[in-house]
Protein backbone atom coordinates (compact mmCIF):
# COMPACT_ATOMS: atom_id res chain seq x y z
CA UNK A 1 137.97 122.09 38.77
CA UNK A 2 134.36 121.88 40.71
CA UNK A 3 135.25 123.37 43.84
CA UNK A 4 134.83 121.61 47.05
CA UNK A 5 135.47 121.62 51.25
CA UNK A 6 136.30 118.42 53.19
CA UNK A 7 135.53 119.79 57.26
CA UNK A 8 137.11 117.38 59.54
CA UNK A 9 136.48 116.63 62.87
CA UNK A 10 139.92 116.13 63.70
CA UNK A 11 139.69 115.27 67.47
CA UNK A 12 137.67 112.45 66.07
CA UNK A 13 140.05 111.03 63.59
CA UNK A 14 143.22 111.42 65.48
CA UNK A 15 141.58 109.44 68.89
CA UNK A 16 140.23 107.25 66.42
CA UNK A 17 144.09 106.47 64.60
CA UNK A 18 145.44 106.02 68.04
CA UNK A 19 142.74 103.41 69.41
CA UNK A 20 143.25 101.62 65.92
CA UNK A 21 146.18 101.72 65.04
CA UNK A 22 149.31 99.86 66.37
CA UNK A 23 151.93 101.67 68.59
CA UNK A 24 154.92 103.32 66.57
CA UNK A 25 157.64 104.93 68.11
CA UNK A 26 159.98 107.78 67.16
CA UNK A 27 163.78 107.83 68.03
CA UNK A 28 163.34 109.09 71.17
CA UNK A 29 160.32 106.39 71.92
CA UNK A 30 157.93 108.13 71.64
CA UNK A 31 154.80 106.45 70.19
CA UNK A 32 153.71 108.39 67.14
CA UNK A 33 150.87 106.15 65.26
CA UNK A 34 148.07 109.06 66.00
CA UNK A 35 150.55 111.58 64.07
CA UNK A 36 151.32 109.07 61.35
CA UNK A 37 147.20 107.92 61.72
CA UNK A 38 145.74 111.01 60.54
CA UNK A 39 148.18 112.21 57.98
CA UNK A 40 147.23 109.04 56.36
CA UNK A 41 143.54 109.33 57.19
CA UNK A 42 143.64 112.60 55.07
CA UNK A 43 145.64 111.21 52.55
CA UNK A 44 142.87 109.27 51.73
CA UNK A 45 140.08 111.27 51.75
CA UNK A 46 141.81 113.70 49.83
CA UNK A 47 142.59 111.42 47.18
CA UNK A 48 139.05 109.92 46.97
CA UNK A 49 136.99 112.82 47.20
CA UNK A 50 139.60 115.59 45.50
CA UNK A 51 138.58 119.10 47.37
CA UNK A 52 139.78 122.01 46.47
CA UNK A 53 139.52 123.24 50.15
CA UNK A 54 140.47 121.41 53.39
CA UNK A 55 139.81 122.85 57.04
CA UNK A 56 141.22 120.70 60.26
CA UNK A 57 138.41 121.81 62.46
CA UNK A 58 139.83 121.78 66.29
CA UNK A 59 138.26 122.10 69.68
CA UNK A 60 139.24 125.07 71.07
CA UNK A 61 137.11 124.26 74.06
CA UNK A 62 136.22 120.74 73.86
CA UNK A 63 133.75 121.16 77.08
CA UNK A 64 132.33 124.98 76.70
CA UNK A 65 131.17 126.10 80.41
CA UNK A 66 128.08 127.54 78.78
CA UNK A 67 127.05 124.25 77.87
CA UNK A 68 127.49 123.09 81.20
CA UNK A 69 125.73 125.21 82.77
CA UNK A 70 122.72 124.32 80.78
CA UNK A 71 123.21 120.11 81.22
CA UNK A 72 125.80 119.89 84.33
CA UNK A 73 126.41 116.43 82.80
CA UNK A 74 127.28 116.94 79.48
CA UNK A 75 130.21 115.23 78.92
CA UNK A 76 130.81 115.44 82.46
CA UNK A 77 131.90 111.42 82.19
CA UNK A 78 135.68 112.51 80.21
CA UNK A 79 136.14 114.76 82.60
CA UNK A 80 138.80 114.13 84.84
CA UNK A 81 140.50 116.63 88.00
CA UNK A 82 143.91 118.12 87.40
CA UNK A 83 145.60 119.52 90.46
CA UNK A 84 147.58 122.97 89.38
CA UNK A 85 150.51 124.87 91.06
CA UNK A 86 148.44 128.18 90.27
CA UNK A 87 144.76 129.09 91.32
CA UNK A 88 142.25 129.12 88.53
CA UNK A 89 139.05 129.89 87.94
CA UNK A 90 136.47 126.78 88.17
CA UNK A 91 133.79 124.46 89.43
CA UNK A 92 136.28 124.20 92.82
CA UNK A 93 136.50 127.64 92.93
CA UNK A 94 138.82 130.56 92.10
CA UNK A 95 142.06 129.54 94.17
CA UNK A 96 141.58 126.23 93.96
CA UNK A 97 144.49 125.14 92.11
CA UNK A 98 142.02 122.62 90.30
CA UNK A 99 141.03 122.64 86.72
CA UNK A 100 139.02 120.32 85.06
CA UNK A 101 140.30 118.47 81.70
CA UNK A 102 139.34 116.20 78.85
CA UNK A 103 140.54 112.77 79.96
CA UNK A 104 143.33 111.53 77.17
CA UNK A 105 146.02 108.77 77.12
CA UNK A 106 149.01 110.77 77.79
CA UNK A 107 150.58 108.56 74.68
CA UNK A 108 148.33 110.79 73.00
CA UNK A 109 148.20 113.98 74.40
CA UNK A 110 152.01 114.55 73.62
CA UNK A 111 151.16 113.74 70.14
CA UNK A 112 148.09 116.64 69.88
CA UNK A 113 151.42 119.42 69.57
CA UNK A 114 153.43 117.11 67.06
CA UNK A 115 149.45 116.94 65.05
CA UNK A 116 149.86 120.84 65.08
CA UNK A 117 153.19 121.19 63.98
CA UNK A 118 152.95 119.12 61.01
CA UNK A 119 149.44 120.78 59.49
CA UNK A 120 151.10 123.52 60.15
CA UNK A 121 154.29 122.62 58.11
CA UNK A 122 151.97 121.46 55.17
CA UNK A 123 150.18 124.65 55.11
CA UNK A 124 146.58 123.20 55.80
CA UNK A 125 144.36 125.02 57.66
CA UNK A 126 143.33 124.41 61.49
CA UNK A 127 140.74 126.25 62.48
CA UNK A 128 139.22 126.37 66.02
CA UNK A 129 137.12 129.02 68.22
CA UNK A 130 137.59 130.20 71.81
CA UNK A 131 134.46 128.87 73.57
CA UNK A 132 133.27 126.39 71.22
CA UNK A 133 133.82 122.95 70.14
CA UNK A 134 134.95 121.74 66.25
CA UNK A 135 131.10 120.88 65.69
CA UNK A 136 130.59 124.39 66.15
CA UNK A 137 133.28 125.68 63.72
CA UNK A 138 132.29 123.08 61.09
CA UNK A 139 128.16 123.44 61.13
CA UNK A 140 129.55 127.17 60.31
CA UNK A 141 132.00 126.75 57.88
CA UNK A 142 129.29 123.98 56.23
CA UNK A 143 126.79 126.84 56.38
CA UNK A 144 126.65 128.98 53.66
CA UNK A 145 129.87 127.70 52.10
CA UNK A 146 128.97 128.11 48.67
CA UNK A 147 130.61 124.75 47.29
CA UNK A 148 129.54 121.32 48.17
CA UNK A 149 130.33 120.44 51.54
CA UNK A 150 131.84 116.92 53.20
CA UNK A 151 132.07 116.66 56.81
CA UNK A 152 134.23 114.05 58.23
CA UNK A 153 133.58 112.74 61.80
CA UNK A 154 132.41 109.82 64.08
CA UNK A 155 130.20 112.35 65.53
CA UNK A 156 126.35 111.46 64.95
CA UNK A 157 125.52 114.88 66.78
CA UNK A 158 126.74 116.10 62.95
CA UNK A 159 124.19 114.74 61.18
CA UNK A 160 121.83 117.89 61.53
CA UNK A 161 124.21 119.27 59.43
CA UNK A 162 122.71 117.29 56.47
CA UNK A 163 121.12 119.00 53.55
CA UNK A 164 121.21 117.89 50.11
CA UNK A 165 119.95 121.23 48.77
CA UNK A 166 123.08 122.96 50.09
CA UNK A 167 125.44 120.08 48.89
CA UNK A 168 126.06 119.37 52.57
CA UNK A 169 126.87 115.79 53.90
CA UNK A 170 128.53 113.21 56.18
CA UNK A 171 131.51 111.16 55.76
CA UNK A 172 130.66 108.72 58.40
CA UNK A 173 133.45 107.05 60.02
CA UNK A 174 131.63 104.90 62.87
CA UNK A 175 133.34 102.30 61.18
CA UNK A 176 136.35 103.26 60.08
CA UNK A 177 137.36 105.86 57.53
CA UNK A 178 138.41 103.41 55.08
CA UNK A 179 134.45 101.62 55.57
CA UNK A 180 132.92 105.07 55.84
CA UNK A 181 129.43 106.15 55.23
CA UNK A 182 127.87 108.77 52.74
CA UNK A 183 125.65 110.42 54.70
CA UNK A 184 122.76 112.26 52.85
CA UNK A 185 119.08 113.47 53.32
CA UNK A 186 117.68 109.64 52.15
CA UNK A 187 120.52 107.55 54.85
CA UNK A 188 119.12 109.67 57.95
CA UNK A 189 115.27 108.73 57.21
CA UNK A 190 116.42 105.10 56.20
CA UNK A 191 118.43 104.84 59.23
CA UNK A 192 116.34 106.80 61.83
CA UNK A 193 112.76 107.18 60.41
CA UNK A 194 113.15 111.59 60.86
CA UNK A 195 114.51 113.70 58.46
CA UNK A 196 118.00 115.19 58.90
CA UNK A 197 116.44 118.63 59.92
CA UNK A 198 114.84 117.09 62.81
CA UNK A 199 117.75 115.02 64.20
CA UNK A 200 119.32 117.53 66.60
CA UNK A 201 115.24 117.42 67.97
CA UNK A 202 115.66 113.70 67.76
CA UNK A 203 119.11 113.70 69.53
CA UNK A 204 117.51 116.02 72.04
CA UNK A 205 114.77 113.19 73.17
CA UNK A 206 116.75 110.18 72.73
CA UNK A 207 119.65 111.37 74.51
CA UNK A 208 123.38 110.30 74.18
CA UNK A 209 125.13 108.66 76.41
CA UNK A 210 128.46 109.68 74.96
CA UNK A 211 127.81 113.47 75.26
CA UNK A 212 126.40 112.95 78.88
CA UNK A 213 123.14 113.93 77.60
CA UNK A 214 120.03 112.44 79.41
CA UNK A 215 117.18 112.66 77.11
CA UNK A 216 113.69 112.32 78.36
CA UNK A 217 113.46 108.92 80.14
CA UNK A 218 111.58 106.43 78.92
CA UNK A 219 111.58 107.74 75.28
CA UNK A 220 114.34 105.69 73.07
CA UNK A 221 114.90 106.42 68.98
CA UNK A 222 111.62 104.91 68.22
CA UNK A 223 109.31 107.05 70.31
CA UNK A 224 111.16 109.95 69.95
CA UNK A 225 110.80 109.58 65.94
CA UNK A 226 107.01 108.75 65.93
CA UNK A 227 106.23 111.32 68.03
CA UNK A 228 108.60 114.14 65.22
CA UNK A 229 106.79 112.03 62.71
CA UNK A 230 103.21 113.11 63.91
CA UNK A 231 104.19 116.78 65.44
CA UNK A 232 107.37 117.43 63.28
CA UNK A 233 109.82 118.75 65.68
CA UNK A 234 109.93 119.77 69.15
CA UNK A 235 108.17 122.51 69.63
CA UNK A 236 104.82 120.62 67.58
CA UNK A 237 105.61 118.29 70.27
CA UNK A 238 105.89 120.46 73.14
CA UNK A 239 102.38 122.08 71.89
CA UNK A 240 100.67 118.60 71.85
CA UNK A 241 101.31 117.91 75.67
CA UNK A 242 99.46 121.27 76.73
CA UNK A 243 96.90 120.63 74.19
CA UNK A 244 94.38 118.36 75.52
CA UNK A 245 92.62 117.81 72.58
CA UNK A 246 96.16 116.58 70.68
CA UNK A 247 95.54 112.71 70.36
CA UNK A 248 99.29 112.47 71.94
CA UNK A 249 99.18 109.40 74.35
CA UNK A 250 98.84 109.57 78.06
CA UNK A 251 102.37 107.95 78.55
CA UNK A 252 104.24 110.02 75.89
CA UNK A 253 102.48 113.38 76.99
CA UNK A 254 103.34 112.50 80.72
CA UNK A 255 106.99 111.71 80.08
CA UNK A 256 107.66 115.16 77.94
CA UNK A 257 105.70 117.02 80.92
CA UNK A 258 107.98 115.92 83.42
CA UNK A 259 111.53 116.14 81.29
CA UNK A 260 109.90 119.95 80.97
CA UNK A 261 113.75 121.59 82.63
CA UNK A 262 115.82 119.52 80.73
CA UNK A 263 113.74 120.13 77.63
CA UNK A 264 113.98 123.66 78.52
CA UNK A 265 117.48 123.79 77.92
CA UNK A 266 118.66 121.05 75.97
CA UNK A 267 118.10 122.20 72.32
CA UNK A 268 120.63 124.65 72.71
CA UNK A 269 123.17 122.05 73.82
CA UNK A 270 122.37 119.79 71.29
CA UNK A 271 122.36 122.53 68.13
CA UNK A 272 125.45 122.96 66.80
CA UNK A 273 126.46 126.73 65.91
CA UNK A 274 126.10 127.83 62.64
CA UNK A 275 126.81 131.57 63.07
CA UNK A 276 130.53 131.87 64.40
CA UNK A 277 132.60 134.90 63.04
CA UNK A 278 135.21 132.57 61.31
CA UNK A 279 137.02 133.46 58.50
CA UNK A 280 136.64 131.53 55.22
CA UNK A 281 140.33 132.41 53.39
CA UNK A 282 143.37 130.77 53.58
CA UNK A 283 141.43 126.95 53.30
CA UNK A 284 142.36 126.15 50.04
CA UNK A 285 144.35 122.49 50.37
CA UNK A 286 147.81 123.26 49.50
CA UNK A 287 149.69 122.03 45.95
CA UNK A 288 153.18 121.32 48.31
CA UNK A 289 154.33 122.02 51.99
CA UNK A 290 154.07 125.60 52.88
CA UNK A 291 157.27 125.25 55.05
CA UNK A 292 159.60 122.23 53.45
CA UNK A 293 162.41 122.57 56.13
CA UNK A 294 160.25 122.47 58.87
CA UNK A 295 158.65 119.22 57.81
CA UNK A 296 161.71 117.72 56.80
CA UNK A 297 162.91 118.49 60.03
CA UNK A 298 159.82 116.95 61.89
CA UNK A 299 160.22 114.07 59.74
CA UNK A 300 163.29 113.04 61.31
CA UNK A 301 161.76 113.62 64.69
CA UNK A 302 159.10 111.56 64.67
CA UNK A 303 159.93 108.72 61.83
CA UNK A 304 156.99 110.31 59.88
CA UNK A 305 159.05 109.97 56.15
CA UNK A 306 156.13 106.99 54.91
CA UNK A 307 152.86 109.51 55.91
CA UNK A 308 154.38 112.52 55.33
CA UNK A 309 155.94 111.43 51.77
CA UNK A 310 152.61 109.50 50.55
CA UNK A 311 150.32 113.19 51.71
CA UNK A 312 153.06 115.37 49.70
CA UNK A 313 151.91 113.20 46.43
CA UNK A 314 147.89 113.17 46.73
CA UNK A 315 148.47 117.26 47.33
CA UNK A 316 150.86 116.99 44.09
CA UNK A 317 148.18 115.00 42.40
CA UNK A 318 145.07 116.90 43.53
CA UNK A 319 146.10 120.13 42.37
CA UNK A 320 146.92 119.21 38.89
């Protein structure tokens, strides 16, 4: 069997199962249709695409300070204030008793443990890193990973990822996994006129409003894609507006001059990591539960006999 990884960006899957799909309650009312979502989001995938290998990728730290500190506003729009009985450490200050936290439906949040519990019970691997987002732990694991490579996300940020040399590409789920996209080399240049090593400079310029990132005003996806087009990334770019001899236009070259700080910083915002120290064993997608009686046990719990029972056979299936 041709080896192969499926990375997903589970954060994005399991908001996106509890947005889409109806509400489904457990015995005990709670509503479990992001649980019961994503089991049958990777039920799915894994029966298409057949990998050999299977990661959950997981933010560890879904808003890394260091990031932050570079673009204050990055993703500073989800973030909401929690009032603690303990001081912490934070933008209020240590003693505070403030933190700040990812805004989530608290339908969902007490579902993110139940998510846990039942990868866990399957034997599939989660994989996260203090510090760093999932985009960080899958442009690593997609780096280097010696077998083609499918990345699973809503995430366009993930599309710098892209190379068809390395076998690396995008399941794009903007809209929906069961309509999603096959991102390669050929759908980033159709779609955006760059290549797909340019796009995190691309990102950089245009900006994303999701991400809190600003991009250099008055420069949308067409500007900032002429402009990689004629100077190839950033740094061509940069070189062109202290160049006075570049034939860069007097509007383009002002706007880059005065988004100077923010260029400064933002490429390192917008890269995702490709150098973690993450461990590559223990990914291979299970043949059967790793713990039976724990499932079983969950699957009383939380009504999940349909998702849980339909995953069991693709992993049966898969492995022969």
């Amino acid at each position: 069997m041709t080896e192969r990884l499926l990375l997903l960006d589970t954060a994005s899957l399991y908001f996106r199962a509890y947005f889409g799909s109806p509400e489904i309650l457990a015995p005990d009312g709670t509503n479990v249709n992001a649980v019961r979502g994503l089991l049958g989001y990777i039920s799915q995938l894994v029966d298409q695409y057949r990998p050999t290998h299977l990661v959950c990728c997981w933010d560890d730290d879904w808003r890394p300070q260091w990031r932050v500190d570079l673009i204050p506003t990055y993703k500073a729009h989800r973030v909401v204030e929690e009032v603690t009985g303990a001081a912490v450490a934070g933008p209020g200050g240590v003693g505070s008793g403030r933190r700040y936290v990812e805004e989530v439906p608290d339908p969902l949040e007490i579902q993110v443990p139940v998510i846990r519990e039942v990868l866990d019970a399957f034997g599939i691997a989660v994989v996260g890193a203090p510090g760093y987002e999932a985009d960080d732990v899958i442009g690593t694991l997609a780096t280097g990973a010696g077998m083609p490579v499918d990345v699973v996300t809503g995430d366009r940020d993930l599309f710098q990822l892209v190379d068809d040399a390395a076998s690396v590409r995008v399941l794009y789920v903007g809209k929906g996994v069961g309509r999603h996209e096959r991102v390669d080399e050929a759908w980033v240049l159709s779609k955006y006129g760059v290549r797909a090593d340019q796009y995190a400079d691309f990102a950089t310029l245009r900006g994303d409003a999701s991400d809190g990132l600003p991009g250099v005003k008055g420069v949308g996806e067409k500007t900032a894609a002429s402009m990689l087009q004629k100077y190839d990334d950033l740094a061509g770019i940069l070189a062109a507006v202290d160049d006075p001899a570049s034939d860069l236009g007097p509007g383009p070259r002002a706007k880059i001059r005065d988004a100077g700080a923010y260029l400064a910083v933002a490429p390192r915002v917008v890269a995702v990591a490709r150098d973690l120290d993450l461990s590559r064993d223990h990914h291979a997608l299970p043949a059967s539960p790793a713990a039976p009686d724990e499932l079983a046990a969950l699957v009383e719990r939380w009504s999940l006999a349909s998702p849980v029972e339909r995953l069991t056979g693709v992993l049966a299936a898969t492995a022969v």
